[in-house]
C-alpha atoms as a PDB file:
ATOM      1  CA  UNK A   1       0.000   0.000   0.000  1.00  0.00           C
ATOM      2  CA  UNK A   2       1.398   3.463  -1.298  1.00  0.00           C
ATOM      3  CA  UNK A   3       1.336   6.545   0.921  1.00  0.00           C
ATOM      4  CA  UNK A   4      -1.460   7.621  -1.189  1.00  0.00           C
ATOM      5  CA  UNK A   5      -3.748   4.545  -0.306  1.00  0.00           C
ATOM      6  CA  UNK A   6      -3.144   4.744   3.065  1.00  0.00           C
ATOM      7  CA  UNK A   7      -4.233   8.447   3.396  1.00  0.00           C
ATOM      8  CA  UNK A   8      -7.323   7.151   1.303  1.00  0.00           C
ATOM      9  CA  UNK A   9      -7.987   3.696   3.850  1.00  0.00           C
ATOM     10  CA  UNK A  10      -7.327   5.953   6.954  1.00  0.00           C
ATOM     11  CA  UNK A  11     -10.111   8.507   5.691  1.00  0.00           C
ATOM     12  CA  UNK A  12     -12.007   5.836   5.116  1.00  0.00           C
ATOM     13  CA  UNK A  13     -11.637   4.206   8.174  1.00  0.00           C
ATOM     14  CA  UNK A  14     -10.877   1.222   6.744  1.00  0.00           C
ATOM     15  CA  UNK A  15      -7.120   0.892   7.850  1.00  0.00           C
ATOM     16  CA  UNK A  16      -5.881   0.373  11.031  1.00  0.00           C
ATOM     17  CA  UNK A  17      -2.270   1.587  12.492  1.00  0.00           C
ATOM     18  CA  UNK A  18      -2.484  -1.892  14.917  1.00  0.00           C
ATOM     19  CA  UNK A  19      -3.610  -4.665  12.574  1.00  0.00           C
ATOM     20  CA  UNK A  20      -2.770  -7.882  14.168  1.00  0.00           C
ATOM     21  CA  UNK A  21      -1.825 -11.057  12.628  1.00  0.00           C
ATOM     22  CA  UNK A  22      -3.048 -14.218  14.267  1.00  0.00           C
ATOM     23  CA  UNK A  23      -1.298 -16.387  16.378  1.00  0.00           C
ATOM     24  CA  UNK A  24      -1.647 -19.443  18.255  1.00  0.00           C
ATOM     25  CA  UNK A  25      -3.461 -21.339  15.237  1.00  0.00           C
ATOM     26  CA  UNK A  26      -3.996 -24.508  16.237  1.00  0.00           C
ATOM     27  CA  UNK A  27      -5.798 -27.382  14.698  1.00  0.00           C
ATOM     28  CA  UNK A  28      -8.604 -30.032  16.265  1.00  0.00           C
ATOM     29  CA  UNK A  29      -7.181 -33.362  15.505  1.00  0.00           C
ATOM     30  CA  UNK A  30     -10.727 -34.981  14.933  1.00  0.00           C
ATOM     31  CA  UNK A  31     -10.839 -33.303  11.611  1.00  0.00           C
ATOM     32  CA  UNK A  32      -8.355 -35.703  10.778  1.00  0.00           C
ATOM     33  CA  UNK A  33      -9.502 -39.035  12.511  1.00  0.00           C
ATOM     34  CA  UNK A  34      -9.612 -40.965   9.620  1.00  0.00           C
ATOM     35  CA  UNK A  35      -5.838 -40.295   8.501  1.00  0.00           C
ATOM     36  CA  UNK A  36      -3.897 -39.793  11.619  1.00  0.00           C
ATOM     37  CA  UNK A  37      -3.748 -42.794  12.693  1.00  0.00           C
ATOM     38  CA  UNK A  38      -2.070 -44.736  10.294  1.00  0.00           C
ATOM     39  CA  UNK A  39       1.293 -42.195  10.017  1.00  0.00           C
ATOM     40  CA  UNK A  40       0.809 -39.516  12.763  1.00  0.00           C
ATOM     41  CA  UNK A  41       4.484 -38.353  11.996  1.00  0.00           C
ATOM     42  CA  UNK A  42       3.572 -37.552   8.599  1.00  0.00           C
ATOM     43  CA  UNK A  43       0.215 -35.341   9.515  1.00  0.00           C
ATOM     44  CA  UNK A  44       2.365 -33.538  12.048  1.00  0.00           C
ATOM     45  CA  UNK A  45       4.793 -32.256   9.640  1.00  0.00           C
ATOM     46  CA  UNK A  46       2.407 -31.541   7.426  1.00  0.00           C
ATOM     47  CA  UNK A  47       0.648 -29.464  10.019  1.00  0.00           C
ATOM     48  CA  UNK A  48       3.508 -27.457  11.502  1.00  0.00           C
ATOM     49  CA  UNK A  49       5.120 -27.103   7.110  1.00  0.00           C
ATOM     50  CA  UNK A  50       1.224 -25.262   6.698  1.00  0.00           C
ATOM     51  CA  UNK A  51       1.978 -23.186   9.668  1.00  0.00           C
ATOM     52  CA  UNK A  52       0.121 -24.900  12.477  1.00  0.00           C
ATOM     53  CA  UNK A  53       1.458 -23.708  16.023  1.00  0.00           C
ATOM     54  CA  UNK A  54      -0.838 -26.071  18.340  1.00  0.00           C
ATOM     55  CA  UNK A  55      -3.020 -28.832  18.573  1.00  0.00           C
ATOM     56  CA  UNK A  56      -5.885 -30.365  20.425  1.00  0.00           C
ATOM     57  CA  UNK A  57      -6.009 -33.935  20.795  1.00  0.00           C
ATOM     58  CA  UNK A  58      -8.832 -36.329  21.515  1.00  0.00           C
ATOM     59  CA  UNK A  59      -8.141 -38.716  24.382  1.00  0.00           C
ATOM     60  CA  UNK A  60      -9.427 -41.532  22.504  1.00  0.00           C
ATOM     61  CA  UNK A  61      -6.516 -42.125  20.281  1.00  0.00           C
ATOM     62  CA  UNK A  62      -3.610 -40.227  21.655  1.00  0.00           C
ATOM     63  CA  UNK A  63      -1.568 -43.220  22.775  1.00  0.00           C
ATOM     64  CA  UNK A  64      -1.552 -43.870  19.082  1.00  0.00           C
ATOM     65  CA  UNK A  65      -0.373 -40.748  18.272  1.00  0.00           C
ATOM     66  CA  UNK A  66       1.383 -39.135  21.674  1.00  0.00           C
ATOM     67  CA  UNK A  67       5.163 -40.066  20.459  1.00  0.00           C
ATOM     68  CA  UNK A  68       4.952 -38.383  17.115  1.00  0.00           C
ATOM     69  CA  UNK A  69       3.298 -35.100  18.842  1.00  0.00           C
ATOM     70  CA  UNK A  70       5.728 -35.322  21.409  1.00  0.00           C
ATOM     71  CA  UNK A  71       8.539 -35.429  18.911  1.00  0.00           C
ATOM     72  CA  UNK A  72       7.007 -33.063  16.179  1.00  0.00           C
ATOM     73  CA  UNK A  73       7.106 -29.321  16.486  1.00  0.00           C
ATOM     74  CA  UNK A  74       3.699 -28.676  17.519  1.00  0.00           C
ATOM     75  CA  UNK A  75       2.295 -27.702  21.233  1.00  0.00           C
ATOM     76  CA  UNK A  76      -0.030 -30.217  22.822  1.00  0.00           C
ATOM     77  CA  UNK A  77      -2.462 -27.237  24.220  1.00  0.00           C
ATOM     78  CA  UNK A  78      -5.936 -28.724  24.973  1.00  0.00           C
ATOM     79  CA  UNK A  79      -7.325 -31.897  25.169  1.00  0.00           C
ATOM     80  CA  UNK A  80     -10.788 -33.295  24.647  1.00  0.00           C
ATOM     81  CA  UNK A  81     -11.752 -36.242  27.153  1.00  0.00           C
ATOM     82  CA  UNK A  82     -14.459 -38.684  27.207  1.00  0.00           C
ATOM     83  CA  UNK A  83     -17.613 -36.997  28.314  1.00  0.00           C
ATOM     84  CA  UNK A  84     -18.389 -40.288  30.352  1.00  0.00           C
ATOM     85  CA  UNK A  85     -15.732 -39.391  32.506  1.00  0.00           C
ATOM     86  CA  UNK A  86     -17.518 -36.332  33.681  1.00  0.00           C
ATOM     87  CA  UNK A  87     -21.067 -37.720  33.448  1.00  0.00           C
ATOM     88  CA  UNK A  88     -21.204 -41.030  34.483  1.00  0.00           C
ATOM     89  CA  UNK A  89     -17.142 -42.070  35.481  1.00  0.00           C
ATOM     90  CA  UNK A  90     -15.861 -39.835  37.598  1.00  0.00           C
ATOM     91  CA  UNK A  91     -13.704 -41.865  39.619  1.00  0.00           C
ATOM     92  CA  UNK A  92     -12.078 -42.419  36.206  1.00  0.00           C
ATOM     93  CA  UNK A  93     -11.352 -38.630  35.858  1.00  0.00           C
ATOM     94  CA  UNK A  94      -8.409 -37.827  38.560  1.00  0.00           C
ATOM     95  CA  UNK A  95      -6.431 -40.523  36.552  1.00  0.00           C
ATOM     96  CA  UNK A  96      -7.113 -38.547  32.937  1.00  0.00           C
ATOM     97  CA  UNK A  97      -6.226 -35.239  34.692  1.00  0.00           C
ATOM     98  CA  UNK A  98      -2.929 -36.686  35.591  1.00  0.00           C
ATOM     99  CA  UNK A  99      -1.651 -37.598  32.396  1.00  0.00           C
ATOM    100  CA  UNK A 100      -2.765 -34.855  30.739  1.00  0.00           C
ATOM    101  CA  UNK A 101      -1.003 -32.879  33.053  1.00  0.00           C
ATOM    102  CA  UNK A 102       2.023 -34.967  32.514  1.00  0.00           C
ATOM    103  CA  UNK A 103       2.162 -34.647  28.849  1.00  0.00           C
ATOM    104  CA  UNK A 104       1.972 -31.092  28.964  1.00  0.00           C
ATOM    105  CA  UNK A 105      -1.839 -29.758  28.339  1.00  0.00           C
ATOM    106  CA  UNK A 106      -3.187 -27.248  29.904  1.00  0.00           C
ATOM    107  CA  UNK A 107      -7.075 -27.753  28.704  1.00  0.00           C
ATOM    108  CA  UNK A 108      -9.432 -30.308  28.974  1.00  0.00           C
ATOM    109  CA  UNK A 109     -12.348 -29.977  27.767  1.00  0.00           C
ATOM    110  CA  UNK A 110     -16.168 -31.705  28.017  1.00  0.00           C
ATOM    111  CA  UNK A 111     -17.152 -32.008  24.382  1.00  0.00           C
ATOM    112  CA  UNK A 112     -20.274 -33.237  23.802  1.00  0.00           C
ATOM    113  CA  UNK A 113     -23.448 -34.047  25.252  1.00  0.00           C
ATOM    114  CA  UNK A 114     -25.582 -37.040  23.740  1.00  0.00           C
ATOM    115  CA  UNK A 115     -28.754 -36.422  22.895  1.00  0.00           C
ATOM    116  CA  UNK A 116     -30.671 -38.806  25.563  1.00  0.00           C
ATOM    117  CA  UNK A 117     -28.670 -36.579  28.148  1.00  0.00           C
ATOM    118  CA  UNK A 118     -29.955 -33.332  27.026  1.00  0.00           C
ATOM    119  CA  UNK A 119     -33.016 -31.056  27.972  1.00  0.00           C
ATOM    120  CA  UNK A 120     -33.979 -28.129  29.631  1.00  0.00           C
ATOM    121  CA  UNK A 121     -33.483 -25.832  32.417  1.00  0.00           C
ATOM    122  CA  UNK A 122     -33.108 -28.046  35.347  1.00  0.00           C
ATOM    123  CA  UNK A 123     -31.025 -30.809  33.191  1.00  0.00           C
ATOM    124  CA  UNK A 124     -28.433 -27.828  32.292  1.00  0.00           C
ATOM    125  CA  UNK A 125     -28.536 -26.943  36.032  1.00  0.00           C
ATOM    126  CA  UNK A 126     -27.272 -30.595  36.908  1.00  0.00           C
ATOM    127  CA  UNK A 127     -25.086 -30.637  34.415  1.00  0.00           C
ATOM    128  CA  UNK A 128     -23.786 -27.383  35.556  1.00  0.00           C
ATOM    129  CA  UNK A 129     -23.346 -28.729  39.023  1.00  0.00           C
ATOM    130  CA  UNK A 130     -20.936 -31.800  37.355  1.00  0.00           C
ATOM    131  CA  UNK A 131     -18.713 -29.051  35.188  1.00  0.00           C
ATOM    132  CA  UNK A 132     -18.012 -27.349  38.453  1.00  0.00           C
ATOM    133  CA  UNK A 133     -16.952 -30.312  40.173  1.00  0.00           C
ATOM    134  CA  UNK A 134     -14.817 -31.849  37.874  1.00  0.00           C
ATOM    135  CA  UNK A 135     -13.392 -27.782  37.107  1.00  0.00           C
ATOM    136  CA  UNK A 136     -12.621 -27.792  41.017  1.00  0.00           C
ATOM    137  CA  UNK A 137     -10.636 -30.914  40.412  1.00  0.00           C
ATOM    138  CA  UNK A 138      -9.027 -29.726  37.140  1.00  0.00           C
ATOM    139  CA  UNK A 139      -8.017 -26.503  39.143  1.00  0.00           C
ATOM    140  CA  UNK A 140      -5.966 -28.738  41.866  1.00  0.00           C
ATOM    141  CA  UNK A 141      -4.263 -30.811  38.659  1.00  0.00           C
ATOM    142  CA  UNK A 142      -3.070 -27.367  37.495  1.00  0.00           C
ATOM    143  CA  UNK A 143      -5.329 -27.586  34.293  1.00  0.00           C
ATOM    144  CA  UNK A 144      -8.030 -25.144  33.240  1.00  0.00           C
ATOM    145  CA  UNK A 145     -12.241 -27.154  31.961  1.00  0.00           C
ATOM    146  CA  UNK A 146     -13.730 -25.770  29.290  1.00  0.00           C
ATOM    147  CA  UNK A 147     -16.693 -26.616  27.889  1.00  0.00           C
ATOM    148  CA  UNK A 148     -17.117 -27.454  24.125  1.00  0.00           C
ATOM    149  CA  UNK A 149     -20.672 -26.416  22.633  1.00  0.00           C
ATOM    150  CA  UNK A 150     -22.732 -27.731  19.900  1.00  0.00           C
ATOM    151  CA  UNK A 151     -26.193 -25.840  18.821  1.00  0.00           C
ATOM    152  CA  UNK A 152     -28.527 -27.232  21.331  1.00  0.00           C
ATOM    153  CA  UNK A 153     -27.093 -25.508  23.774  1.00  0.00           C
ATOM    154  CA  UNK A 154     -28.640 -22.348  22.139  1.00  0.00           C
ATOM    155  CA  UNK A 155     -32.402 -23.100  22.684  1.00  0.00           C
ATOM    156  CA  UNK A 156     -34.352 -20.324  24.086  1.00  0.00           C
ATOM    157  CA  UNK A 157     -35.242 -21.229  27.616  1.00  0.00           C
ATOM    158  CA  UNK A 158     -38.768 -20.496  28.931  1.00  0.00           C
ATOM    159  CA  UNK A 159     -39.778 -16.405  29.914  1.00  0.00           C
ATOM    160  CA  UNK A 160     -37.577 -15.123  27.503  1.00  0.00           C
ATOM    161  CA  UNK A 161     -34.435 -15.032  29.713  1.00  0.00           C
ATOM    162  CA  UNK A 162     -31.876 -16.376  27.023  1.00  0.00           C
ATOM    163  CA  UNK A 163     -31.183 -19.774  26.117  1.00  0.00           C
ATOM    164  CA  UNK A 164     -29.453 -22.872  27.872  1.00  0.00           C
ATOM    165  CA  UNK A 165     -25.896 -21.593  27.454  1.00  0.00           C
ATOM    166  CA  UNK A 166     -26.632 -18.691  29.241  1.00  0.00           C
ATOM    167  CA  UNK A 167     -28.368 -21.099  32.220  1.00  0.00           C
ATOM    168  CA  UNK A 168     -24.932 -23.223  31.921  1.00  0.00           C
ATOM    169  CA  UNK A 169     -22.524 -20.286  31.958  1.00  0.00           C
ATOM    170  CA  UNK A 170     -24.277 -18.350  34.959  1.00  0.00           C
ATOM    171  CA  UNK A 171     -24.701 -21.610  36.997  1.00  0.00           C
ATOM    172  CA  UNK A 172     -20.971 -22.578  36.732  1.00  0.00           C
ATOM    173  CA  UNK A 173     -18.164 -20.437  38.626  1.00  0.00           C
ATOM    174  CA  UNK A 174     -16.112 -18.820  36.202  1.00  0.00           C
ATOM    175  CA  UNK A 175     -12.873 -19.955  38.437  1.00  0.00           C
ATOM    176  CA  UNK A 176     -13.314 -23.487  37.304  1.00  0.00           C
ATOM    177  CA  UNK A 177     -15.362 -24.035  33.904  1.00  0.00           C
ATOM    178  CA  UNK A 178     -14.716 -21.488  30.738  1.00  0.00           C
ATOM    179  CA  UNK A 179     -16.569 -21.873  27.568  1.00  0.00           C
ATOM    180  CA  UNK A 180     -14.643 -23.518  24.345  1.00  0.00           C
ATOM    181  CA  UNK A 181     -17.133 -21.832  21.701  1.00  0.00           C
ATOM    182  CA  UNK A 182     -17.761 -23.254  18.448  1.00  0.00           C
ATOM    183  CA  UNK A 183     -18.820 -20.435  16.184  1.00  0.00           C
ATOM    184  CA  UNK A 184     -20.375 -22.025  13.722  1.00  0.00           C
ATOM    185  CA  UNK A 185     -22.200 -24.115  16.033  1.00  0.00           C
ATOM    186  CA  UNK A 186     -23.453 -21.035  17.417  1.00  0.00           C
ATOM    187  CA  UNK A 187     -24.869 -19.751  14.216  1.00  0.00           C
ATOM    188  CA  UNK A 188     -26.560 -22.555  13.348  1.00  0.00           C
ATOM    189  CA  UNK A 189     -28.269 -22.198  16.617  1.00  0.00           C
ATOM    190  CA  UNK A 190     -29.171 -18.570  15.445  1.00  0.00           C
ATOM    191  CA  UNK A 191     -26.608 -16.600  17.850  1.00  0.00           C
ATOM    192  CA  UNK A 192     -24.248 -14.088  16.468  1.00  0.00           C
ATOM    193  CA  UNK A 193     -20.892 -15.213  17.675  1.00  0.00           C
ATOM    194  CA  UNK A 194     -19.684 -12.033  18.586  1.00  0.00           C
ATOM    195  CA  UNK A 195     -22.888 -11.262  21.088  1.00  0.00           C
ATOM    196  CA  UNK A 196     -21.751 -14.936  22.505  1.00  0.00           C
ATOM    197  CA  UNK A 197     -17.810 -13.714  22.890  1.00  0.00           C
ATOM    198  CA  UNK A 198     -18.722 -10.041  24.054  1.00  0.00           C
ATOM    199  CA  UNK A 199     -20.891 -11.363  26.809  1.00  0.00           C
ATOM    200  CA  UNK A 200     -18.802 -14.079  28.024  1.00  0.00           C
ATOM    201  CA  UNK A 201     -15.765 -12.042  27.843  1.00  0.00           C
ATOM    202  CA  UNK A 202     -12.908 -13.379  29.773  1.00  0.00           C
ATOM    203  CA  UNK A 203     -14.877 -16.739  29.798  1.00  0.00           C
ATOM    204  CA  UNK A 204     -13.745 -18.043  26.554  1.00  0.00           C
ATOM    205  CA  UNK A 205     -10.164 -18.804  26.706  1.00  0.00           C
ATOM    206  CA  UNK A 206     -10.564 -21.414  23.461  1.00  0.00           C
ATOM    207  CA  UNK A 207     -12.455 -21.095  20.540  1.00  0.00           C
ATOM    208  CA  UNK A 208     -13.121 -23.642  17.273  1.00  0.00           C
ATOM    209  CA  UNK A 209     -12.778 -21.426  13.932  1.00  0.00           C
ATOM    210  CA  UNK A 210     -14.920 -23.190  11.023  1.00  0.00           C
ATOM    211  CA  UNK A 211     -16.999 -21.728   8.406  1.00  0.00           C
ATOM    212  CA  UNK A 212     -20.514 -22.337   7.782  1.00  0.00           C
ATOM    213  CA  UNK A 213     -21.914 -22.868   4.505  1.00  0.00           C
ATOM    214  CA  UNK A 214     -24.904 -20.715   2.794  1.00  0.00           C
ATOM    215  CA  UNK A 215     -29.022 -21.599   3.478  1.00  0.00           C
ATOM    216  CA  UNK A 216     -28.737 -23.169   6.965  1.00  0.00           C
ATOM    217  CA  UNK A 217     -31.671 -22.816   8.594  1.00  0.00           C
ATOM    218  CA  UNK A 218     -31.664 -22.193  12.475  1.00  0.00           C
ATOM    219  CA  UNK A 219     -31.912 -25.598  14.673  1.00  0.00           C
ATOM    220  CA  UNK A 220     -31.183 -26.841  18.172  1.00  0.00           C
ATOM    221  CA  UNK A 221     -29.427 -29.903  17.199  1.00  0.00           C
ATOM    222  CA  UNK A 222     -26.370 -31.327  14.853  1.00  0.00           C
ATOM    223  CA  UNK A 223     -28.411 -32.368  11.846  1.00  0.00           C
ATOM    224  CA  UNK A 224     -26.781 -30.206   9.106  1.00  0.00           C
ATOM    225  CA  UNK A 225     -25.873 -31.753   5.742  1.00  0.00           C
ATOM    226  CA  UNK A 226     -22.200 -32.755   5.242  1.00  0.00           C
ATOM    227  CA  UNK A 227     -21.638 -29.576   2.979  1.00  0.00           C
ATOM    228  CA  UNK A 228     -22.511 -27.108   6.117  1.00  0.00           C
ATOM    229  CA  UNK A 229     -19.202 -27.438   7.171  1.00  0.00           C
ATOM    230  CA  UNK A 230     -16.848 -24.919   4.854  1.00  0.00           C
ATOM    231  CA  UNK A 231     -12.519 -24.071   5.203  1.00  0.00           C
ATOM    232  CA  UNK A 232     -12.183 -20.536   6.918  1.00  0.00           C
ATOM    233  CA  UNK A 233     -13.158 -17.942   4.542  1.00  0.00           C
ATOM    234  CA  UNK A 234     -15.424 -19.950   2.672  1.00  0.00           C
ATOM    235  CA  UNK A 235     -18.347 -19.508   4.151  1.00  0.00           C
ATOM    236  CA  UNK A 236     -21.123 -17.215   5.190  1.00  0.00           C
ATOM    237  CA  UNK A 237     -19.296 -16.545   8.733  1.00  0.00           C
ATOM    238  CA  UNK A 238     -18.131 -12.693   9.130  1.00  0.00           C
ATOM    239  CA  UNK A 239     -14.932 -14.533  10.697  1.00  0.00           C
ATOM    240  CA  UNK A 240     -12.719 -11.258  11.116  1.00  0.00           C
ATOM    241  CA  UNK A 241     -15.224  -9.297  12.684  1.00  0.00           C
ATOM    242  CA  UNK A 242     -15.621 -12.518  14.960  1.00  0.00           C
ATOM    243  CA  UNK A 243     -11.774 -13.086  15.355  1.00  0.00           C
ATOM    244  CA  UNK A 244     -11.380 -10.122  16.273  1.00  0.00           C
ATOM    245  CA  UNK A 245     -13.989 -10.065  19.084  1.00  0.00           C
ATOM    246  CA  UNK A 246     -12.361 -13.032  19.943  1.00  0.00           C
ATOM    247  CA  UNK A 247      -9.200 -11.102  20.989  1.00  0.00           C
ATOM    248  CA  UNK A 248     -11.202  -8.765  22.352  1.00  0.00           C
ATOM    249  CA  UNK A 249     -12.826 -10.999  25.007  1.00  0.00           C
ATOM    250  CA  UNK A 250      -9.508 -12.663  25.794  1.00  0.00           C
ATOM    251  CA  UNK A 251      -9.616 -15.759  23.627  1.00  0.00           C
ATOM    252  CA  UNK A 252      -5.398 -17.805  23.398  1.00  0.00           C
ATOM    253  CA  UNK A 253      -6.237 -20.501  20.891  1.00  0.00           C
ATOM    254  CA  UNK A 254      -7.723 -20.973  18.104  1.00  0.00           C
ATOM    255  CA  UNK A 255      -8.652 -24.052  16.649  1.00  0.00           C
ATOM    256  CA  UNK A 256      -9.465 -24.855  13.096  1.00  0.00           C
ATOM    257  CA  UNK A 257     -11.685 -27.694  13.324  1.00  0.00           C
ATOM    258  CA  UNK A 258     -14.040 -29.002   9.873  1.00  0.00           C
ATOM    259  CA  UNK A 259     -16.256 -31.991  11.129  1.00  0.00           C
ATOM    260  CA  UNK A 260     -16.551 -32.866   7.389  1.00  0.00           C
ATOM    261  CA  UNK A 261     -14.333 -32.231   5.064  1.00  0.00           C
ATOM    262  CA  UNK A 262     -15.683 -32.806   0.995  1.00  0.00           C
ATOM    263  CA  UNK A 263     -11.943 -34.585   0.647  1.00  0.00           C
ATOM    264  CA  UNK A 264      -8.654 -34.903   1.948  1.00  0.00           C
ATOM    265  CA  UNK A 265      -9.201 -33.650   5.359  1.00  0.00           C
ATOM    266  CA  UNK A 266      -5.434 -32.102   5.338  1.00  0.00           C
ATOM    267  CA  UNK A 267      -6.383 -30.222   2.101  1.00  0.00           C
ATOM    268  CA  UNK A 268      -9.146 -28.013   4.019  1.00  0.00           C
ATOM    269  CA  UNK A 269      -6.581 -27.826   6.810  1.00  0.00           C
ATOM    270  CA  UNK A 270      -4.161 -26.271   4.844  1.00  0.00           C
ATOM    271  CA  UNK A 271      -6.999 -24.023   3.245  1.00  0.00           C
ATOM    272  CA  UNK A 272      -8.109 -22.447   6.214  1.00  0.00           C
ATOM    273  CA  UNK A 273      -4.835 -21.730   7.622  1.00  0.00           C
ATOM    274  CA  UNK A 274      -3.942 -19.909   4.361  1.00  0.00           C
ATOM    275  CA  UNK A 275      -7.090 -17.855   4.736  1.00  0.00           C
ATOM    276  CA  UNK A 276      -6.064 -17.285   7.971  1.00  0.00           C
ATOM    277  CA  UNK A 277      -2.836 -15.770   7.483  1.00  0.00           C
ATOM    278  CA  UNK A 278      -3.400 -13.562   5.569  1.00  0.00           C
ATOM    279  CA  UNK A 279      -5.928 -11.913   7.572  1.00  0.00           C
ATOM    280  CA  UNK A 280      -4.973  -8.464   9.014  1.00  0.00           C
ATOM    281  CA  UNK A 281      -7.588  -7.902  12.427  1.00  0.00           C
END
């Protein structure tokens, strides 16, 4: 940009003296579940050669894949653990706090509720009640709980006084369970993400960056077509407008996640973290 087009951005408005480049991209290793496995040394230099910082893992398969991380270039940051372990095995949990604490994470986080486990108010409450337990015994491990939301979670609750996240983040302390927000989740449950990050602020230490394809209709649950799911940028998501409110509320990671991918899973990787780049927030 000449001297010329700045003075013409600037009167515009449009440039800023303090654009920031992102950092700390990481990438959600489930987008990747069916090729990791077989040669996790491979995906990892992949990841880190498309200019991947960080990862979160899944529990489920790490011992298949712990000595490659361990070895590759990337930072083990958060971990996603098996929501029985909060819901139904706790005694199970103090033993996956431990080695995640041992390899190095400093997030776990409760990713999914099953349908037969959901409903309203009073269910949220409960399940509120078992976040801030097992965040008072991530706390003593040294490791900070998030929780990982899907679109149910944005059903408006009776009276008109929000919707179920709102019941789940007021009814947890903010000391032991932070929010791991899914954008596009959240827009397919009809929330603007920004509203979610500006009112949460300082709650949402982790956030999943994904796109969201065109003429998806609001719903409370995960039954979008395959091609909902889009690379960063290729979408209907404002995503620097929410990135940046993302800073703005405090947010350390971001995670590139795509549930579905329309090929090679690495391919969209590498797509959104190009997109990504080059954005100036």
């Amino acid at each position: 940009m000449n001297r010329r087009q700045m003075l013409a951005s600037l009167a515009a408005g449009s440039f800023s003296l303090h654009a920031r480049k992102m950092k700390n991209i990481g990438c959600q290793l489930y987008t990747l579940r069916s090729v990791i496995d077989a040669n996790p040394k491979a995906i990892f230099d992949q990841l880190d050669n498309a200019g991947y910082d960080e990862v979160e893992a899944v529990r489920g398969n790490l011992p298949k894949i712990w000595d490659a991380l361990k070895a590759s270039k990337l930072k083990p940051v958060s971990l996603h653990i098996d929501t029985a372990l909060f819901m139904k095995e706790q005694d199970k949990l103090d033993a996956a706090l431990d080695d995640a604490k041992a390899k190095g994470f400093k997030f776990v986080v409760c990713p999914y509720i099953a349908p037969s486990d959901r409903g309203g108010v009073e269910v949220i409450k409960k399940l509120a009640d078992t976040l801030n337990k097992a965040g008072a015994k991530c706390k003593a491990a040294g490791i900070h709980l998030c929780y990982h939301n899907h679109a149910f979670e944005f059903e408006p609750v009776p009276g008109g006084k929000g919707n179920l996240l709102d019941v789940l983040m007021t009814s947890t302390d903010p000391a032991l369970v932070g929010l791991e927000f899914d954008i596009m989740w959240g827009a397919v449950g009809g929330v603007d993400p920004v509203e979610v990050l500006q009112k949460y602020k300082g709650r949402v230490p982790l956030i999943h960056v994904k796109d969201l394809g065109p003429n998806i209709t609001v719903r409370y649950n995960e039954r979008v077509p395959k091609e909902a799911f889009k690379e960063a940028g290729a979408g209907v998501l404002e995503l620097p407008k929410i990135l940046k409110a993302a800073y703005a509320s405090g947010t350390k990671h971001f995670f590139v996640e795509q549930d579905q991918t329309p090929g090679d899973p690495m391919a969209s990787l590498k797509q959104s973290i190009a997109y990504l780049k080059k954005l100036e927030l």
